[in-house]
Protein backbone atom coordinates (compact mmCIF):
# COMPACT_ATOMS: atom_id res chain seq x y z
CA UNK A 1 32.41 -29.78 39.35
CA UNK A 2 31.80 -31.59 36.19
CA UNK A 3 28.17 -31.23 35.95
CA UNK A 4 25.39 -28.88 37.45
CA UNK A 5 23.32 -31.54 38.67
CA UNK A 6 22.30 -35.11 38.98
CA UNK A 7 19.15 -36.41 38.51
CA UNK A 8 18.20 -39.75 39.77
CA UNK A 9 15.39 -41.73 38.34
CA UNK A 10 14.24 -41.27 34.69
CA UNK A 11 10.63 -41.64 34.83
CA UNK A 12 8.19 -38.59 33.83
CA UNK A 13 9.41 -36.97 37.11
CA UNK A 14 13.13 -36.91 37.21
CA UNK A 15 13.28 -36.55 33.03
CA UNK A 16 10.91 -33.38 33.02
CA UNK A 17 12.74 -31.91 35.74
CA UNK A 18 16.52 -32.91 33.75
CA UNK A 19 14.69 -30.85 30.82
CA UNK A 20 13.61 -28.49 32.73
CA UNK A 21 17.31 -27.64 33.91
CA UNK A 22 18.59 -28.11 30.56
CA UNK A 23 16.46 -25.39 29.42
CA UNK A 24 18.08 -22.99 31.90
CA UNK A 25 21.37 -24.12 30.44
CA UNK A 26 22.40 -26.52 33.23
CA UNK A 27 24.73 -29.16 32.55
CA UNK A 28 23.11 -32.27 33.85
CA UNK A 29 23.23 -35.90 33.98
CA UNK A 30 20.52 -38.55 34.04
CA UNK A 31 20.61 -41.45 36.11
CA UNK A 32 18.66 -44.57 36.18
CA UNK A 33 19.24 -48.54 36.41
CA UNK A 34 17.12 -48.97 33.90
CA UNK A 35 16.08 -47.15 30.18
CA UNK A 36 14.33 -44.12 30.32
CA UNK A 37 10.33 -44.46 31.55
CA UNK A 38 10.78 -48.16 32.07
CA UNK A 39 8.88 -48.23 35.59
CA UNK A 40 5.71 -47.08 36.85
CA UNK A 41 5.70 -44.33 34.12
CA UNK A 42 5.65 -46.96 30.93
CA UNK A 43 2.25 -47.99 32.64
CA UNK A 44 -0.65 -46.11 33.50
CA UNK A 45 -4.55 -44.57 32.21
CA UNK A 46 -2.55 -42.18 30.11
CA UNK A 47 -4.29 -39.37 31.15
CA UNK A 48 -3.21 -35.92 32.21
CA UNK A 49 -5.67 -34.93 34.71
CA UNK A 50 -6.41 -31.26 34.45
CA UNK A 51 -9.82 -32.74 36.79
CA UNK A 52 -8.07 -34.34 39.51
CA UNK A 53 -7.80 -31.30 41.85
CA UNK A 54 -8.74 -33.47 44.65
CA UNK A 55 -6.25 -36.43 45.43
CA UNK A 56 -7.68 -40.06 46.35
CA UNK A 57 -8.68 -40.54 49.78
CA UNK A 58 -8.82 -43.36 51.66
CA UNK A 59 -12.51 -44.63 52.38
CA UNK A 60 -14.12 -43.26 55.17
CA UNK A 61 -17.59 -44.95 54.95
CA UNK A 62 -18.23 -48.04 56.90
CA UNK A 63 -19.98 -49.60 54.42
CA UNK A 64 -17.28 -49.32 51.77
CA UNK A 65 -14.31 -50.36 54.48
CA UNK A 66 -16.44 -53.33 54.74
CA UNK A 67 -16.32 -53.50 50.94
CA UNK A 68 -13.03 -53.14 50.21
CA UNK A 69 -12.00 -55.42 53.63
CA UNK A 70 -13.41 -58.60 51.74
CA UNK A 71 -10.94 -57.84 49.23
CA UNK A 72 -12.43 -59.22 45.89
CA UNK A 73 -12.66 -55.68 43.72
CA UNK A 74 -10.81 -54.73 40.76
CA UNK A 75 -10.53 -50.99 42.23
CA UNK A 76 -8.47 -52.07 45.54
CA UNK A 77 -6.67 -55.09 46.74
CA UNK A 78 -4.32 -55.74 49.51
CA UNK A 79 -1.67 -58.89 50.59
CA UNK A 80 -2.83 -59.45 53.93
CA UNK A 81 1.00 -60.81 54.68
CA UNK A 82 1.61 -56.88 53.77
CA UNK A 83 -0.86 -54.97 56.22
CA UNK A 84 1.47 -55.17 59.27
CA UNK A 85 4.51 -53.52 57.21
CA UNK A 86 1.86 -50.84 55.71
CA UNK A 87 -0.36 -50.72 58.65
CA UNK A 88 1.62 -47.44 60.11
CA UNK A 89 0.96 -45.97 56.46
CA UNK A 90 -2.60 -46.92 55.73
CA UNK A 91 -3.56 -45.20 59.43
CA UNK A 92 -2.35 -42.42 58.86
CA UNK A 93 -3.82 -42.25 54.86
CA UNK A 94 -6.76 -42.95 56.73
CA UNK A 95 -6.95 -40.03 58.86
CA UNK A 96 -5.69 -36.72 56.74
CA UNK A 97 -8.69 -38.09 54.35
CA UNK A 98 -11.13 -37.68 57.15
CA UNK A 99 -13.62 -34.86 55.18
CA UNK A 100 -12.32 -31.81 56.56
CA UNK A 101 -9.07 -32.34 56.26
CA UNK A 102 -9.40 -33.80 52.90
CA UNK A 103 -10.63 -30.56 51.60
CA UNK A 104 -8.18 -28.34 53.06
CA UNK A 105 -5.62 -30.69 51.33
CA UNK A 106 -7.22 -30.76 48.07
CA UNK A 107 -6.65 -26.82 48.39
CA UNK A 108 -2.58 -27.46 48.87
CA UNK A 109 -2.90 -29.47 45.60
CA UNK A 110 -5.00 -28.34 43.04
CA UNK A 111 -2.76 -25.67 42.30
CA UNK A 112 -0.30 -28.76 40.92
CA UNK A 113 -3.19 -29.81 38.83
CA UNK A 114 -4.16 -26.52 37.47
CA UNK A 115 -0.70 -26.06 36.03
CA UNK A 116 -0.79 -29.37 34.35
CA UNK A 117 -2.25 -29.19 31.16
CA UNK A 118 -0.11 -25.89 30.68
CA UNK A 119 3.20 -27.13 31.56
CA UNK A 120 3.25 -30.26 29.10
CA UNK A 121 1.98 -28.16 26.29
CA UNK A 122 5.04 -26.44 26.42
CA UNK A 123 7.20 -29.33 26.77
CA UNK A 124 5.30 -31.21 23.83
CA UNK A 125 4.86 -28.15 21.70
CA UNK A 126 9.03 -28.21 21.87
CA UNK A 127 9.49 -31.62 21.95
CA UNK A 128 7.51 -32.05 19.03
CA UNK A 129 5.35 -34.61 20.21
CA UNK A 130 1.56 -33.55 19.53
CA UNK A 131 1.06 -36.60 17.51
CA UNK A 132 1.09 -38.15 20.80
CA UNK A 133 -1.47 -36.48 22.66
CA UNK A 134 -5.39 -36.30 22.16
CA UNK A 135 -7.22 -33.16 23.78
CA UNK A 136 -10.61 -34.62 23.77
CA UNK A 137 -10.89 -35.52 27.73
CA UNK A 138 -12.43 -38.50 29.18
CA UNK A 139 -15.44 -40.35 29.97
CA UNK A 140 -17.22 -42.16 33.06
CA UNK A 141 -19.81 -44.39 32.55
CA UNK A 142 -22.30 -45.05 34.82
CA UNK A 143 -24.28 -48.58 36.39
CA UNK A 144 -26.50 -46.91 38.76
CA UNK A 145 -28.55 -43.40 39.22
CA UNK A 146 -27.10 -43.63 42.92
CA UNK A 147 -23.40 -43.28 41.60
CA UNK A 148 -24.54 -41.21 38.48
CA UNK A 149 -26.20 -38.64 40.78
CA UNK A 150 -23.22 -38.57 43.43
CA UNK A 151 -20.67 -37.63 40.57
CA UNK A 152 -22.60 -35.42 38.91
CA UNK A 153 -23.27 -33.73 42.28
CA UNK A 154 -19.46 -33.67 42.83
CA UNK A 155 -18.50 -32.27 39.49
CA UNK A 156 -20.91 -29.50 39.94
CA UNK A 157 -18.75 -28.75 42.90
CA UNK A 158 -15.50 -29.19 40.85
CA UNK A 159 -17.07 -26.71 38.47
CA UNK A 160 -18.32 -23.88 41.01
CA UNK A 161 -14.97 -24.47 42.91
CA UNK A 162 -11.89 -25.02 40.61
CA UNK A 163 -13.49 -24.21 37.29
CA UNK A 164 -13.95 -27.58 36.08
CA UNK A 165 -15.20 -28.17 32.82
CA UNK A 166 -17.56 -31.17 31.93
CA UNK A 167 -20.93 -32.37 30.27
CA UNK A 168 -23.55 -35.16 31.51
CA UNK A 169 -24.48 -37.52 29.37
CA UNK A 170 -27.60 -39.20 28.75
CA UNK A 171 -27.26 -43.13 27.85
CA UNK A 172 -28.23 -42.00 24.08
CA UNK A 173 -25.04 -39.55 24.85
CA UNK A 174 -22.75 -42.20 25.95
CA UNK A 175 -24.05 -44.27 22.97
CA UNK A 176 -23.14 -41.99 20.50
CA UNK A 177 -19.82 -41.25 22.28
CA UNK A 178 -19.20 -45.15 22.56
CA UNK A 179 -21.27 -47.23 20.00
CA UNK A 180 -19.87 -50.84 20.71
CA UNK A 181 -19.98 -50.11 24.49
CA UNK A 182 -22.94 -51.97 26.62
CA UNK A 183 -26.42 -50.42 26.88
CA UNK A 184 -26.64 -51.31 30.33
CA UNK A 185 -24.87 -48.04 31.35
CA UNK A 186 -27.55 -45.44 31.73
CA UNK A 187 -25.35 -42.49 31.57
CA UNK A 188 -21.91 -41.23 31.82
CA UNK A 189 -19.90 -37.89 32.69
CA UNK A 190 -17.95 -36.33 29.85
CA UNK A 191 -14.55 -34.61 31.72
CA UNK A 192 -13.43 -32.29 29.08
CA UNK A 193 -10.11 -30.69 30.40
CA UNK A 194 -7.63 -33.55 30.81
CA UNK A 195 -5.58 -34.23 27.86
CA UNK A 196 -4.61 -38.50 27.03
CA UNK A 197 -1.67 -39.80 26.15
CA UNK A 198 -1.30 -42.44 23.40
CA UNK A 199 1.87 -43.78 24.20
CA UNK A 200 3.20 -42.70 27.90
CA UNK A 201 6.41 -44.25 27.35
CA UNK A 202 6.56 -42.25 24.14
CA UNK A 203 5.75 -39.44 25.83
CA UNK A 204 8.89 -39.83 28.39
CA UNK A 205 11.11 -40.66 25.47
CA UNK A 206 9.81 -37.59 23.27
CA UNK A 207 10.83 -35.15 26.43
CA UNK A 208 14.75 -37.49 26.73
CA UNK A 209 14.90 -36.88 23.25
CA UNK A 210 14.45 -32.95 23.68
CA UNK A 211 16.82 -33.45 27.17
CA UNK A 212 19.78 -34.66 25.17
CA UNK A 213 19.31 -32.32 22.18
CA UNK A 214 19.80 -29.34 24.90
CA UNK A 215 23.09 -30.73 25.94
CA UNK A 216 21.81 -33.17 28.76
CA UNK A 217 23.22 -36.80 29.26
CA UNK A 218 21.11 -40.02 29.87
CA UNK A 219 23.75 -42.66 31.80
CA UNK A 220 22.64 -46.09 33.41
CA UNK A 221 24.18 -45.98 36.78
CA UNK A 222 23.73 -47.02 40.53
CA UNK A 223 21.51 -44.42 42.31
CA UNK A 224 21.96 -45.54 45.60
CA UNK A 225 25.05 -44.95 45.38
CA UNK A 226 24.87 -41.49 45.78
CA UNK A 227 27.41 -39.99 48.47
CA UNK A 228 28.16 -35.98 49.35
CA UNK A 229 31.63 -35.17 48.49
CA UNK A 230 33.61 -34.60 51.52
CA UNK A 231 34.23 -31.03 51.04
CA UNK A 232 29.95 -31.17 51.97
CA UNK A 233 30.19 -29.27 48.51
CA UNK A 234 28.81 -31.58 45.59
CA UNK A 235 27.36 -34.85 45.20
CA UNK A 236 28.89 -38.26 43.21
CA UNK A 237 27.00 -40.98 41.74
CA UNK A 238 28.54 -44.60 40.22
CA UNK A 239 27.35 -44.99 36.68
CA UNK A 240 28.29 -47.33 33.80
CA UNK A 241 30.59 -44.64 32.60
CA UNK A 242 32.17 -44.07 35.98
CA UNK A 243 31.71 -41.72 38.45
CA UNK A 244 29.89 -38.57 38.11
CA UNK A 245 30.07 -35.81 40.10
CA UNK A 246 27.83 -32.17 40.27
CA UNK A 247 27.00 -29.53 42.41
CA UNK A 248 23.39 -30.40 43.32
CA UNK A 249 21.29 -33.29 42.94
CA UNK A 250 17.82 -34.79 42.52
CA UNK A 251 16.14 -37.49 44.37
CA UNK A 252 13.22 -38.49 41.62
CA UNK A 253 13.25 -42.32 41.79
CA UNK A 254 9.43 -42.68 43.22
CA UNK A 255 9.13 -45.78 44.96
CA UNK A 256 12.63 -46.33 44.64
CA UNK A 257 13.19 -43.37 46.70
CA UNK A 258 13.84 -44.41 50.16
CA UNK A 259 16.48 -46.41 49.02
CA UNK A 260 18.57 -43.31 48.93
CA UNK A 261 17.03 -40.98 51.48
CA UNK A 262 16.87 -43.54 54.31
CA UNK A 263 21.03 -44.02 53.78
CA UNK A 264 21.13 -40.22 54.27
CA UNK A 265 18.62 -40.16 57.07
CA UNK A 266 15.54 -39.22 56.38
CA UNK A 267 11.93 -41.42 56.89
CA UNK A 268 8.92 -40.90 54.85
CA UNK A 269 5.95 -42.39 55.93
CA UNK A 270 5.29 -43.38 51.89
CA UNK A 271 3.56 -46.69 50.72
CA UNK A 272 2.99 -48.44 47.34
CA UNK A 273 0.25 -48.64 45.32
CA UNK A 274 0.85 -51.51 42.84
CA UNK A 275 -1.53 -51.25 39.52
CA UNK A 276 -1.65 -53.71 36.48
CA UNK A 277 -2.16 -53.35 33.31
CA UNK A 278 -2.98 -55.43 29.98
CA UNK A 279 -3.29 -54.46 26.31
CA UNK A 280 -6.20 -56.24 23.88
CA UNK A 281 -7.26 -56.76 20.17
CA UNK A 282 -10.92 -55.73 19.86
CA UNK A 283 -13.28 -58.04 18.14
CA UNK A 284 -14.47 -57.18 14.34
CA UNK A 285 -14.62 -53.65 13.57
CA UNK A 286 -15.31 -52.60 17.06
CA UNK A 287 -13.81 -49.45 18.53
CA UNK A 288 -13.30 -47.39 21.45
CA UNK A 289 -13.28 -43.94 20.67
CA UNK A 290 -12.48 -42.72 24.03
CA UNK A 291 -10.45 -42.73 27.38
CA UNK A 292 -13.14 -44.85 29.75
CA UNK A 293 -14.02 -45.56 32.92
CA UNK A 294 -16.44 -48.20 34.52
CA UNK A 295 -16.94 -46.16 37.50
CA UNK A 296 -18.30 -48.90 40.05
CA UNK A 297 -16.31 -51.49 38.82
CA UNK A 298 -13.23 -49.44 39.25
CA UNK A 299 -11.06 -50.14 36.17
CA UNK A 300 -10.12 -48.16 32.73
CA UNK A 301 -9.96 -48.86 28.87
CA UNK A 302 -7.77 -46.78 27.08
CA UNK A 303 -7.07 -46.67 23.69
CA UNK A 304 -3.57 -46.38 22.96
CA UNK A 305 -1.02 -47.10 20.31
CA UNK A 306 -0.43 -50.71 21.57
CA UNK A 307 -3.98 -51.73 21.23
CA UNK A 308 -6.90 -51.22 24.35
CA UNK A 309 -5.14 -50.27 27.50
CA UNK A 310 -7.08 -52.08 31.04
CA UNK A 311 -5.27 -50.66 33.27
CA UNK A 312 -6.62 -51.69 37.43
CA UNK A 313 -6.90 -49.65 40.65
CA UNK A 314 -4.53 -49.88 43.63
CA UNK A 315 -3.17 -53.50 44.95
CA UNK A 316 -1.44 -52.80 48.70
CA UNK A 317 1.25 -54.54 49.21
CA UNK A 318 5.11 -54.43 50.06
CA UNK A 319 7.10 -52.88 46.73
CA UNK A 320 9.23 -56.05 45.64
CA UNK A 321 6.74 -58.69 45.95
CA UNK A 322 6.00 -60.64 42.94
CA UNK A 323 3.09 -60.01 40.70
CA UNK A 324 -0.28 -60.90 42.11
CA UNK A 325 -2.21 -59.45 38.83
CA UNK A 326 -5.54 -61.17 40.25
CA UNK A 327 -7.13 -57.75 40.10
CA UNK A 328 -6.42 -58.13 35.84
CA UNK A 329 -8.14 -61.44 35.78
CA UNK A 330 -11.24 -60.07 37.80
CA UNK A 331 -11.70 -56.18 35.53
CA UNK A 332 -10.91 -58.45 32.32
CA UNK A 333 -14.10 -60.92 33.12
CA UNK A 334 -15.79 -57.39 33.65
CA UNK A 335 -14.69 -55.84 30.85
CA UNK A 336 -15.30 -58.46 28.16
CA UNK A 337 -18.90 -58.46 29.20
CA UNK A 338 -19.39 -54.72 28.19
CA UNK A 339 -16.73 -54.05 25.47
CA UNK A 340 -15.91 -56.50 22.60
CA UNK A 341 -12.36 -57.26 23.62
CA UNK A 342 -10.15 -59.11 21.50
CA UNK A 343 -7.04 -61.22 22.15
CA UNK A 344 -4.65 -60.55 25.06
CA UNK A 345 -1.71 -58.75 23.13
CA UNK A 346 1.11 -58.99 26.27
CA UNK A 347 2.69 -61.71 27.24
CA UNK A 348 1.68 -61.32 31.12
CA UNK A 349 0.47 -58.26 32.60
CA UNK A 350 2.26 -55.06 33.36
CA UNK A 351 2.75 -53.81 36.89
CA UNK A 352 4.11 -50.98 38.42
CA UNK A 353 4.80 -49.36 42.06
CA UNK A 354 3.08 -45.88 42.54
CA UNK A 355 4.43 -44.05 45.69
CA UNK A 356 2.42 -42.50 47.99
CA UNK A 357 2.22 -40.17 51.18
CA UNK A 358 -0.31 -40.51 53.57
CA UNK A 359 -1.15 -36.85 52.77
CA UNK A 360 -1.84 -37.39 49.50
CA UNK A 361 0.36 -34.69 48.26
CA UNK A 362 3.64 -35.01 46.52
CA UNK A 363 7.29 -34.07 48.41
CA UNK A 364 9.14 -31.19 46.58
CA UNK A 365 11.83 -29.43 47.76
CA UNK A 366 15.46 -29.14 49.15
CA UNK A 367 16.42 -32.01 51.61
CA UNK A 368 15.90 -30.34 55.05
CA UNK A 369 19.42 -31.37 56.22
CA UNK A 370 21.26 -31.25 53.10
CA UNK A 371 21.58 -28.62 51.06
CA UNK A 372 21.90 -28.61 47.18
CA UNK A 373 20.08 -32.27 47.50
CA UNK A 374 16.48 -31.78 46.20
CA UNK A 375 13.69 -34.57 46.59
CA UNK A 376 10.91 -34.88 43.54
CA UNK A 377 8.84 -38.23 44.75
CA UNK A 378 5.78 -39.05 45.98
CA UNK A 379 3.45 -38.43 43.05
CA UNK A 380 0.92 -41.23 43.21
CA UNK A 381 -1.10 -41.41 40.95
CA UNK A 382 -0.64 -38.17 39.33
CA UNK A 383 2.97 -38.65 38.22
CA UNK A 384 2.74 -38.50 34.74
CA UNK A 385 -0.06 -35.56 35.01
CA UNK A 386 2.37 -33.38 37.43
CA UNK A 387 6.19 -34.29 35.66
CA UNK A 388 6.56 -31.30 34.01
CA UNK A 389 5.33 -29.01 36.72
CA UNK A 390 7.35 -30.96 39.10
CA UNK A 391 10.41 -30.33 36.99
CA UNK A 392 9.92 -26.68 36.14
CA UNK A 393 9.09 -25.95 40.38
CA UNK A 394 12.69 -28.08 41.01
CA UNK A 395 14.56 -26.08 38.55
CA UNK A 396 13.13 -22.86 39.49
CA UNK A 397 13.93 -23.15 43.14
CA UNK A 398 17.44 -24.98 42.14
CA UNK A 399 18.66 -22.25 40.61
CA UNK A 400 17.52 -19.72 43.01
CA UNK A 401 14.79 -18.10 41.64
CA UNK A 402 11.17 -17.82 43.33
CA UNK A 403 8.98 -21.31 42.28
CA UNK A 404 5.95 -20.29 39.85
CA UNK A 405 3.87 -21.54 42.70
CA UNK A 406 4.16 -21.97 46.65
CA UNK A 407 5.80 -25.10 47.02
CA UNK A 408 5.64 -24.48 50.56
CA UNK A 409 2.53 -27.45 51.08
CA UNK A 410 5.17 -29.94 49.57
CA UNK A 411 8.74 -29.39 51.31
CA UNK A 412 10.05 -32.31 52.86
CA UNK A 413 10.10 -30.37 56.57
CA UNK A 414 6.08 -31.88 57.04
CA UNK A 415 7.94 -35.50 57.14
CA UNK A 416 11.68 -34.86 58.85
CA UNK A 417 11.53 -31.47 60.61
């Protein structure tokens, strides 16, 4: 064979995990149809969340199903021409985040999450990309004592449980925290283990960068055309450069995925998550300090090298539909009202396609049926918080060696027996 592997997709997923090969001396070759973290990993909150040991359920109260079913928030949105395609998905979302089993997924999963924050260090401490990162966690802000009081009560249980670490501000905390943000908050929660990202793209380019300077190869190519050799002994791949061939390969194209495992047989349940996102000026010397949230009103500012990041919750709908950034429009109107935004700095928003199992927890491991294909999809919205520990549990278990951590809860098997 001419290479050790293929990896498929270069977002934060498939690029950590073609590092994380590299570093074990693999030869390996990178394949997307587009540059390197041009899709759902060139937009998101920026955050890696050492917090988010518990995955996002679906609603389960009738009040908020009723909420979200007149479908005019900023935190959730659906195309009602979509349900029927997504209805199968969204039932079944539905029921693993029923309470109980909600909690015994959350203990699958946080194990992901507590490896986080440790497994980019490494990979930015190498890649020499601190100046990229800020390590001062993030903040929620509160509207109401109802929602203050149910998050503090949860991250008292974060704390007790998974060793959480966070302080509760006071409004005269969050104003000295946030000085040009609104006085109408009357409090906020201070999440001090996640890590931000000033420029996620960066970030993805920073860990190419220390890919190809290890011997690794970036190609634009055709993933789905992927094909096993005939000997059932290697895989090939079409790419601008012509066709590659290796002895194992990666499935990391989120979203995207299906378009290759479905042509080899396999179904996921998965859906999409569409989010949005818009960059802004600010308005005379105001500034935002910190990573924030406007916890009832469901949308973030971030700011990041390209100006103040508002990025919006999930939009259901099918994957290739065209932009319906209504959700944008709404959280702007929001946001302007609390924070002195400036001028819109993007031409039109930003949207990408987060993929999503209806158990909430990533699929990582070898293909059931084939062997020496490996799948590395299904992140959510925890892809660019779980790349590099994605990566490093791939490599481990592709070159035969026991994975840091059970990957057990994540093999493919729970979807195609």
């Amino acid at each position: 064979m001419s290479q050790s592997a293929i990896v498929l997709g270069a977002g934060i997923i498939g690029v950590s995990t073609a590092l994380q090969l590299a570093r074990r001396g693999r030869s390996v070759v990178l394949v997307d149809r587009r540059g390197a973290g041009e899709e759902t990993s060139y937009g998101n909150a920026g955050l890696i969340q050492r917090e988010g040991v518990v995955p996002y359920g679906f609603p389960q109260e009738l009040g908020l199903l009723i909420r979200y079913g007149l479908n005019n928030n900023i935190d959730a949105h659906y195309h009602a021409r979509a349900l029927p395609f997504v209805a199968k998905f969204l039932a079944q979302y539905w029921w693993h985040s029923n309470a109980r089993r909600h909690e015994v997924i959350a203990r699958s999963y946080a194990p992901l999450i507590e490896n986080s924050v440790s497994e980019h260090a490494d990979l930015i401490r190498e890649a020499g990309a601190e100046h990229l990162i800020r390590k001062d966690g993030w903040t929620e802000a509160f509207r109401t004592e109802a929602k203050r009081d149910e998050e503090f009560k949860e991250a008292d249980r974060l704390a007790r449980e998974y060793g959480i670490s966070y302080k509760k501000l006071t409004p005269a905390d969050l104003q000295a925290r946030e000085p040009h943000l609104s006085t109408e908050f009357i409090g906020g929660l201070h999440w001090e283990d996640p890590w931000s990202v000033l420029d996620p793209k960066g970030l993805t380019m920073a860990y190419l960068k220390l890919f190809e300077s290890l011997g690794g190869k970036f190609v634009r190519g055709d993933a789905t055309t992927l094909t096993q050799l005939p000997s059932g002994k290697g895989w090939r791949v079409q790419t601008d450069e012509g066709p590659v061939e290796a002895e194992q390969a990666v499935i990391a194209m989120g979203p995207w995925s299906e378009d290759v495992t479905k042509k080899l047989g396999y179904r996921f349940v998965m859906g999409v998550k569409r989010g949005y996102h818009m960059h802004y000026g600010t308005k005379g010397n105001a500034t935002l300090n910190h990573w924030t949230m406007d916890k009832e009103r469901g949308y973030f500012l971030a700011p990041m090298n390209q100006g103040i990041r508002l990025t919006t919750g999930a939009q259901f709908a099918l994957r290739d539909e065209p932009k319906n950034p209504v959700q944008v429009e709404r959280a702007e109107k929001v946001a302007r009202s609390i924070f002195p935004l400036g001028e819109r700095l993007d031409a039109e928003p930003w949207m990408g396609s987060r993929p999503c199992t209806t158990d909430m927890m990533p699929i990582i491991g070898e293909a059931p049926r084939h062997k020496t294909l490996w799948f590395a999809f299904g992140h959510a919205h925890h892809g660019l918080t779980l790349g590099p520990v994605t990566g490093r549990l791939i490599a481990d278990a592709m070159a035969g060696e026991k994975p840091f951590l059970d990957i057990s809860p994540y093999r493919p098997e729970r979807f195609n027996p």
